[in-house]
N, C-alpha and C. Protein backbone atom coordinates (compact mmCIF):
# COMPACT_ATOMS: atom_id res chain seq x y z
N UNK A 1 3.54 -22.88 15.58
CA UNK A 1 3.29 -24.22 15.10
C UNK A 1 1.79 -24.43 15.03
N UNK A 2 1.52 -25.01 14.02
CA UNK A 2 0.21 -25.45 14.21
C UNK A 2 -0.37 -26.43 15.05
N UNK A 3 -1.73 -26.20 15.12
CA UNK A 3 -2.62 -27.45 15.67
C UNK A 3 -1.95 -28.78 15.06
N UNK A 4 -2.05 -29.60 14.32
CA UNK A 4 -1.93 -30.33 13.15
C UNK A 4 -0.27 -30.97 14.38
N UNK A 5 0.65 -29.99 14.05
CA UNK A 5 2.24 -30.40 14.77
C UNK A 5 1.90 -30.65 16.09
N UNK A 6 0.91 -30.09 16.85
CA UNK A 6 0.75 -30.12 18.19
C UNK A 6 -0.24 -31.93 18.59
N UNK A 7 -0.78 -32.34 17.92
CA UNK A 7 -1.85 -33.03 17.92
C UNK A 7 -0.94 -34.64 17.57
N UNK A 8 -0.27 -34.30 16.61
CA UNK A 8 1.07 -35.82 16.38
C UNK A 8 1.66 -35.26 17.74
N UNK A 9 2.40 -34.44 18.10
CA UNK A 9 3.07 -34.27 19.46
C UNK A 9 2.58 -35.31 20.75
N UNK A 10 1.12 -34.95 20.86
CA UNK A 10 0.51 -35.27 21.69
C UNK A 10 0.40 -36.99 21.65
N UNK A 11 -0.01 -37.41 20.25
CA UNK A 11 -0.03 -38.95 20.00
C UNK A 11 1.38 -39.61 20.36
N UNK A 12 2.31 -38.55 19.62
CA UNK A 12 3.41 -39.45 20.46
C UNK A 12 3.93 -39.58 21.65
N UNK A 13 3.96 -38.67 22.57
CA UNK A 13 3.96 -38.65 23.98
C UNK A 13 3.05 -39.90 24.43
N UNK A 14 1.69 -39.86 24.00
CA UNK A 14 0.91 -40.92 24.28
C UNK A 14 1.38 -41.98 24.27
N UNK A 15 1.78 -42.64 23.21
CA UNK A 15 2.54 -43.66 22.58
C UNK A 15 3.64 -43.86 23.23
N UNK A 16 4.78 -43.50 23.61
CA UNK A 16 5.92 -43.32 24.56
C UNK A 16 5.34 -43.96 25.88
N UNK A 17 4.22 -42.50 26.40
CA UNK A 17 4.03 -43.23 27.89
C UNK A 17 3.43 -44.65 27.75
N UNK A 18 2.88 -44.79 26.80
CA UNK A 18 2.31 -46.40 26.94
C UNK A 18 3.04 -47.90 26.80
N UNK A 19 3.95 -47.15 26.39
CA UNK A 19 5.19 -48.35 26.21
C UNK A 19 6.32 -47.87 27.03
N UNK A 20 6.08 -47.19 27.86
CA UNK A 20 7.41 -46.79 29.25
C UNK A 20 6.76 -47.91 30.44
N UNK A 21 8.08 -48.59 30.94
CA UNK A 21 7.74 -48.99 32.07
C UNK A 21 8.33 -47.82 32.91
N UNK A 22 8.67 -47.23 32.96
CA UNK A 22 9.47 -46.65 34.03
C UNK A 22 8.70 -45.58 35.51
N UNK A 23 9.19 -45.00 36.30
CA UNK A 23 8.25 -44.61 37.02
C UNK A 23 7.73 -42.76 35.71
N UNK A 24 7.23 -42.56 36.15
CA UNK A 24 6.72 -41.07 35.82
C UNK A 24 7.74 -40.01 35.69
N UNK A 25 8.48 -39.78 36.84
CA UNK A 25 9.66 -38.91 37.33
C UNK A 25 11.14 -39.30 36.54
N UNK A 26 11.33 -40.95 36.45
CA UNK A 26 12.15 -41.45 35.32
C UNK A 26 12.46 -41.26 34.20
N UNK A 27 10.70 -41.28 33.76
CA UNK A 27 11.15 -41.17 32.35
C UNK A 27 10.57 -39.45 31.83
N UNK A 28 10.33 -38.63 32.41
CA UNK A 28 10.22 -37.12 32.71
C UNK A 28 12.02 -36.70 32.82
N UNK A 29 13.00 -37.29 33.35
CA UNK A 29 14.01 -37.42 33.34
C UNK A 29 15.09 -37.67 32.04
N UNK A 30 14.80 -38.44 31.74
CA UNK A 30 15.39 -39.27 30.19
C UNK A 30 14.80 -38.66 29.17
N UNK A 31 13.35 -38.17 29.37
CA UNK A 31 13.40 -37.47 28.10
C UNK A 31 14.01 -36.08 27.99
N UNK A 32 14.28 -35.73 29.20
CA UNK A 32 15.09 -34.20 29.32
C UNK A 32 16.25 -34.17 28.35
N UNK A 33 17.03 -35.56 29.38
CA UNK A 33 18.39 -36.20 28.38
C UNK A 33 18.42 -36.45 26.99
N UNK A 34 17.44 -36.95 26.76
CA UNK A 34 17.56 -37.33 25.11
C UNK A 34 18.20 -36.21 23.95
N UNK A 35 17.33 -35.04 24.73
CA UNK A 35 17.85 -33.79 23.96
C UNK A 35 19.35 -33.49 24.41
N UNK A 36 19.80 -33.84 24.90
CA UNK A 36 21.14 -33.75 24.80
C UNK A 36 21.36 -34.63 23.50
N UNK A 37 21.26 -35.89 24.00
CA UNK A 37 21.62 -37.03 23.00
C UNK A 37 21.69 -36.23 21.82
N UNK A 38 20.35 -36.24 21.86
CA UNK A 38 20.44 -35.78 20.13
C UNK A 38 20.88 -34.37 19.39
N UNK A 39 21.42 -33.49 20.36
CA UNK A 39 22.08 -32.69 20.27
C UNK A 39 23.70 -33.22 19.74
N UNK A 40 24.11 -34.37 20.71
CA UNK A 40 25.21 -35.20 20.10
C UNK A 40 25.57 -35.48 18.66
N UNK A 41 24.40 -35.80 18.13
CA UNK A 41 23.65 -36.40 17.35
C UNK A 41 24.15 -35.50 16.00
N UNK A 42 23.77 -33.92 16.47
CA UNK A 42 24.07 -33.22 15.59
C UNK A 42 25.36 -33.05 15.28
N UNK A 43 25.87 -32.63 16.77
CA UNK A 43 27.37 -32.43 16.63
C UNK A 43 28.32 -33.25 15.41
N UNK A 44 27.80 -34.62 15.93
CA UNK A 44 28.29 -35.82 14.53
C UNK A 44 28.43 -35.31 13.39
N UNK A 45 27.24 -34.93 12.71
CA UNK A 45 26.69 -35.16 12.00
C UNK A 45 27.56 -33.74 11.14
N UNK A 46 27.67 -32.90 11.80
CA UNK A 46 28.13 -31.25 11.50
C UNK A 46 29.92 -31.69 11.11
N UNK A 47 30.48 -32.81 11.94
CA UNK A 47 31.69 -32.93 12.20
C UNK A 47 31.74 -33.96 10.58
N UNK A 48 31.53 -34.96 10.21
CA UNK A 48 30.65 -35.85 9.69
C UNK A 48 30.67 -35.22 7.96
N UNK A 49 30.05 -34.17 8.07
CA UNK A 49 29.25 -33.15 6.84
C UNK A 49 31.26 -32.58 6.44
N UNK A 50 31.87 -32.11 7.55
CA UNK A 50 33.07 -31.02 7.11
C UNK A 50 34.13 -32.23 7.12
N UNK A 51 34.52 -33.36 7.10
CA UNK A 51 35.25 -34.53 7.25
C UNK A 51 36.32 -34.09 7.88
N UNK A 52 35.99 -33.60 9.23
CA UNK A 52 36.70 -33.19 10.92
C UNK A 52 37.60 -34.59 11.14
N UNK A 53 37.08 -35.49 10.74
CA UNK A 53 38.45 -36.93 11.32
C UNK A 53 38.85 -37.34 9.99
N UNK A 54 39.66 -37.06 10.35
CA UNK A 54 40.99 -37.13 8.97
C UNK A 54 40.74 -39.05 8.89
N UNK A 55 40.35 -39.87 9.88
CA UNK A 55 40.57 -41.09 9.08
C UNK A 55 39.11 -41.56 9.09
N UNK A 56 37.78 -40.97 8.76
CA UNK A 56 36.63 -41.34 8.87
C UNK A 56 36.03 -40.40 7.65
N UNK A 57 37.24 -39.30 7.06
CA UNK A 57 36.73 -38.79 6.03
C UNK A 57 35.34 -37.69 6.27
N UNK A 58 34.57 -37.25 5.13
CA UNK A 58 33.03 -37.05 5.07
C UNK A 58 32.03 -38.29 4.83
N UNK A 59 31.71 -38.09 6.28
CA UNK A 59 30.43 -39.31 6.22
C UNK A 59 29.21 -38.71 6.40
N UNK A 60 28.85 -37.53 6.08
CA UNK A 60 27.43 -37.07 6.55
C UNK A 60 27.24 -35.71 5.69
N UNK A 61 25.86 -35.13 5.35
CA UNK A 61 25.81 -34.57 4.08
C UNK A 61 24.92 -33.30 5.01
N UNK A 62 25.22 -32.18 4.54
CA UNK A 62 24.27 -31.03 5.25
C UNK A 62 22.77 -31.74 5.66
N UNK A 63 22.42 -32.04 4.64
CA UNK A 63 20.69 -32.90 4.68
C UNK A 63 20.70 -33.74 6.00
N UNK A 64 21.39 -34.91 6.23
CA UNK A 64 21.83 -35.18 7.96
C UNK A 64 21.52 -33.71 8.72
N UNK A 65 22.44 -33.10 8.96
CA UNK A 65 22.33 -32.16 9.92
C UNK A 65 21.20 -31.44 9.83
N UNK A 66 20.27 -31.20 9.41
CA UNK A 66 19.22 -30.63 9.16
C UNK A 66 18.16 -31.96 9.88
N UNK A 67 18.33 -32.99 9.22
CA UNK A 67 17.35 -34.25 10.12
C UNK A 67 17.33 -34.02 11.42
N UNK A 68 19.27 -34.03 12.13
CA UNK A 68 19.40 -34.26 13.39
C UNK A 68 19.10 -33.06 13.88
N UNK A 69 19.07 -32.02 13.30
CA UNK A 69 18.44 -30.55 14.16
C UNK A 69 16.95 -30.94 14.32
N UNK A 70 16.23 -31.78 13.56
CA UNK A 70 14.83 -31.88 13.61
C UNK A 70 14.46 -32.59 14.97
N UNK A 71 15.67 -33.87 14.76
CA UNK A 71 15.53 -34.25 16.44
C UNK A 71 15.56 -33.96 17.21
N UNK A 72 16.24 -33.08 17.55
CA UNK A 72 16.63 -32.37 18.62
C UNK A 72 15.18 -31.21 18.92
N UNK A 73 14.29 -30.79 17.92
CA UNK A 73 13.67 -30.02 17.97
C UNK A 73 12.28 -30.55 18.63
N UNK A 74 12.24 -32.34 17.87
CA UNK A 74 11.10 -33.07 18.25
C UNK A 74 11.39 -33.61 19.81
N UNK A 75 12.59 -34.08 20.04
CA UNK A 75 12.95 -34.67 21.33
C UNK A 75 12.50 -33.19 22.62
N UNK A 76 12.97 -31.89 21.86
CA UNK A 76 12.53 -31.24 23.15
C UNK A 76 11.23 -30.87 23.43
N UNK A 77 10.32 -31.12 22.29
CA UNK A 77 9.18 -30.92 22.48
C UNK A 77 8.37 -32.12 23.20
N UNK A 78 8.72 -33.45 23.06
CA UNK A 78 8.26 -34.39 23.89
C UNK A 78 8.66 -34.22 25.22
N UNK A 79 9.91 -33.45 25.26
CA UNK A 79 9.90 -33.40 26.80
C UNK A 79 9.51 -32.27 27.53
N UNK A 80 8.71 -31.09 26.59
CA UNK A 80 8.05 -30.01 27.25
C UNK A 80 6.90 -30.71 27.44
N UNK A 81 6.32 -31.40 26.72
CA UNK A 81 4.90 -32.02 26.76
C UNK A 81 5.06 -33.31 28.07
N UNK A 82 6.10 -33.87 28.30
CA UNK A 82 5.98 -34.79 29.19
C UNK A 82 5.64 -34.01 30.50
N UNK A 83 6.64 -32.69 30.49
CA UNK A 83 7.03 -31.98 32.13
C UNK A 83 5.55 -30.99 31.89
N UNK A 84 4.14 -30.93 30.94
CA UNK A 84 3.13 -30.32 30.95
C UNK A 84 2.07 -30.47 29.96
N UNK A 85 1.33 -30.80 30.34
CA UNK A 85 -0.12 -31.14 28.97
C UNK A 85 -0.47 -29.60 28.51
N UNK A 86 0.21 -28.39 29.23
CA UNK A 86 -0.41 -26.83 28.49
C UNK A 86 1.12 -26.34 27.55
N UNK A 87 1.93 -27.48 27.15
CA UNK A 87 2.89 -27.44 26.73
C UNK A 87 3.07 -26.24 25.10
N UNK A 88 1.44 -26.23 24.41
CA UNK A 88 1.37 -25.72 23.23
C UNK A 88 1.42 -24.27 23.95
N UNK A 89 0.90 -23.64 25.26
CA UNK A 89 0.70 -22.06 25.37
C UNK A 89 2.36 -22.13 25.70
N UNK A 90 2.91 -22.59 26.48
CA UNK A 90 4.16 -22.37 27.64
C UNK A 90 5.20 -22.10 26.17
N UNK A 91 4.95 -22.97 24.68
CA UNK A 91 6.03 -22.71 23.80
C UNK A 91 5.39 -21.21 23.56
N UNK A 92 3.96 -21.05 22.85
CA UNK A 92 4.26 -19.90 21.88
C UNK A 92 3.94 -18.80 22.86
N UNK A 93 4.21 -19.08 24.25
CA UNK A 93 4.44 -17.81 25.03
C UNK A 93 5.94 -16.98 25.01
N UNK A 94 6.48 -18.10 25.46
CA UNK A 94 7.85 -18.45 25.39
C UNK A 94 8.60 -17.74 23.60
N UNK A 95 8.07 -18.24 22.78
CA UNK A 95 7.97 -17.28 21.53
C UNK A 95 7.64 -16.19 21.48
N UNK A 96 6.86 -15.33 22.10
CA UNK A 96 6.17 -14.03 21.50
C UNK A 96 7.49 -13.79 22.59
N UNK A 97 7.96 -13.97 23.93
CA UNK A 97 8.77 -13.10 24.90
C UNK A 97 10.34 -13.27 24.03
N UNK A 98 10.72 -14.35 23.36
CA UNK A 98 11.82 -14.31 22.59
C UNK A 98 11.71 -13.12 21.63
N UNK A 99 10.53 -13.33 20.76
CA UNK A 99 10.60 -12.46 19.87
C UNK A 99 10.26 -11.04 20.31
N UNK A 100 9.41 -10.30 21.40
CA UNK A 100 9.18 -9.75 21.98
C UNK A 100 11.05 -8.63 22.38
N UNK A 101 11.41 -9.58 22.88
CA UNK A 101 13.46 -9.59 23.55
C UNK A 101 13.62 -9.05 22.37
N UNK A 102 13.68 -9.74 21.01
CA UNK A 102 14.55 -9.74 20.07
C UNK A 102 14.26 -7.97 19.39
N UNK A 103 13.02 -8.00 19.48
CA UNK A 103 12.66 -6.90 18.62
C UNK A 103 13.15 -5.41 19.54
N UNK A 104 13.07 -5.80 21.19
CA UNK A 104 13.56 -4.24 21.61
C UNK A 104 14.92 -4.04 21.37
N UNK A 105 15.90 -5.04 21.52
CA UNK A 105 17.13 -5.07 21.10
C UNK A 105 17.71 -4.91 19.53
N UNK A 106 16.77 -5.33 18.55
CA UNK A 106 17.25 -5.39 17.13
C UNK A 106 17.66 -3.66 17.16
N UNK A 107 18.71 -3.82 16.42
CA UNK A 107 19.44 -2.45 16.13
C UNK A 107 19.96 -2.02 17.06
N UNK A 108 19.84 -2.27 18.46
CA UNK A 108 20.44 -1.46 19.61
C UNK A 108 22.43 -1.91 19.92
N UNK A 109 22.39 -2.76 19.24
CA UNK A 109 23.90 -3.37 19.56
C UNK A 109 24.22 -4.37 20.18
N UNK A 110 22.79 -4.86 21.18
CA UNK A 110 22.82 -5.28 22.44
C UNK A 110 22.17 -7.04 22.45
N UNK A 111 22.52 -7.63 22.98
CA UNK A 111 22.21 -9.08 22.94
C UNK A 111 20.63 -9.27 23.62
């Protein structure tokens, strides 16, 4: 990710804590949760897209599910940044060891 994604990240965390009353540890808490939420969010939205309830029909269009994956992507990043201000190394560390995993395993069979 770039600087640029990292730098709105940061404003909004800002923005959040400044309009949280809550204690520190609270809302370090809730934002953990959210990513669930909005994991929910998707689920809907996936269920929604394939018209899964026979009396609610298709109410939601691939383009939804693609939004709500975005949430889910932004919600967990506010809450890596809440639980750490070195939140930009801890992801693309965390990336090179995923991709790092991925590449000794590609072709081997093995997960």
């Amino acid at each position: 990710m770039d600087a640029t994604t990292w730098d709105t990240l940061d404003r909004l965390v800002a923005w959040l804590d400044s309009e949280s009353q809550l204690s520190e540890s609270d809302e370090r808490l809730l934002r953990i949760l959210k990513v669930t939420e909005e994991a929910g969010e998707v689920a809907q939205a996936v269920l929604g897209a394939t018209g899964q309830n026979p009396r609610k029909g298709t109410t939601h269009t691939w383009t939804d599910v693609q939004h709500e994956l975005c949430d889910v992507v932004f919600a967990a990043m506010v809450a890596l940044r809440t639980l750490t201000p070195d939140a930009r190394t801890v992801f693309a560390e965390r990336m090179a060891y995923v991709d790092q995993r991925s590449q000794q395993h590609a072709g081997s069979g093995q997960p």
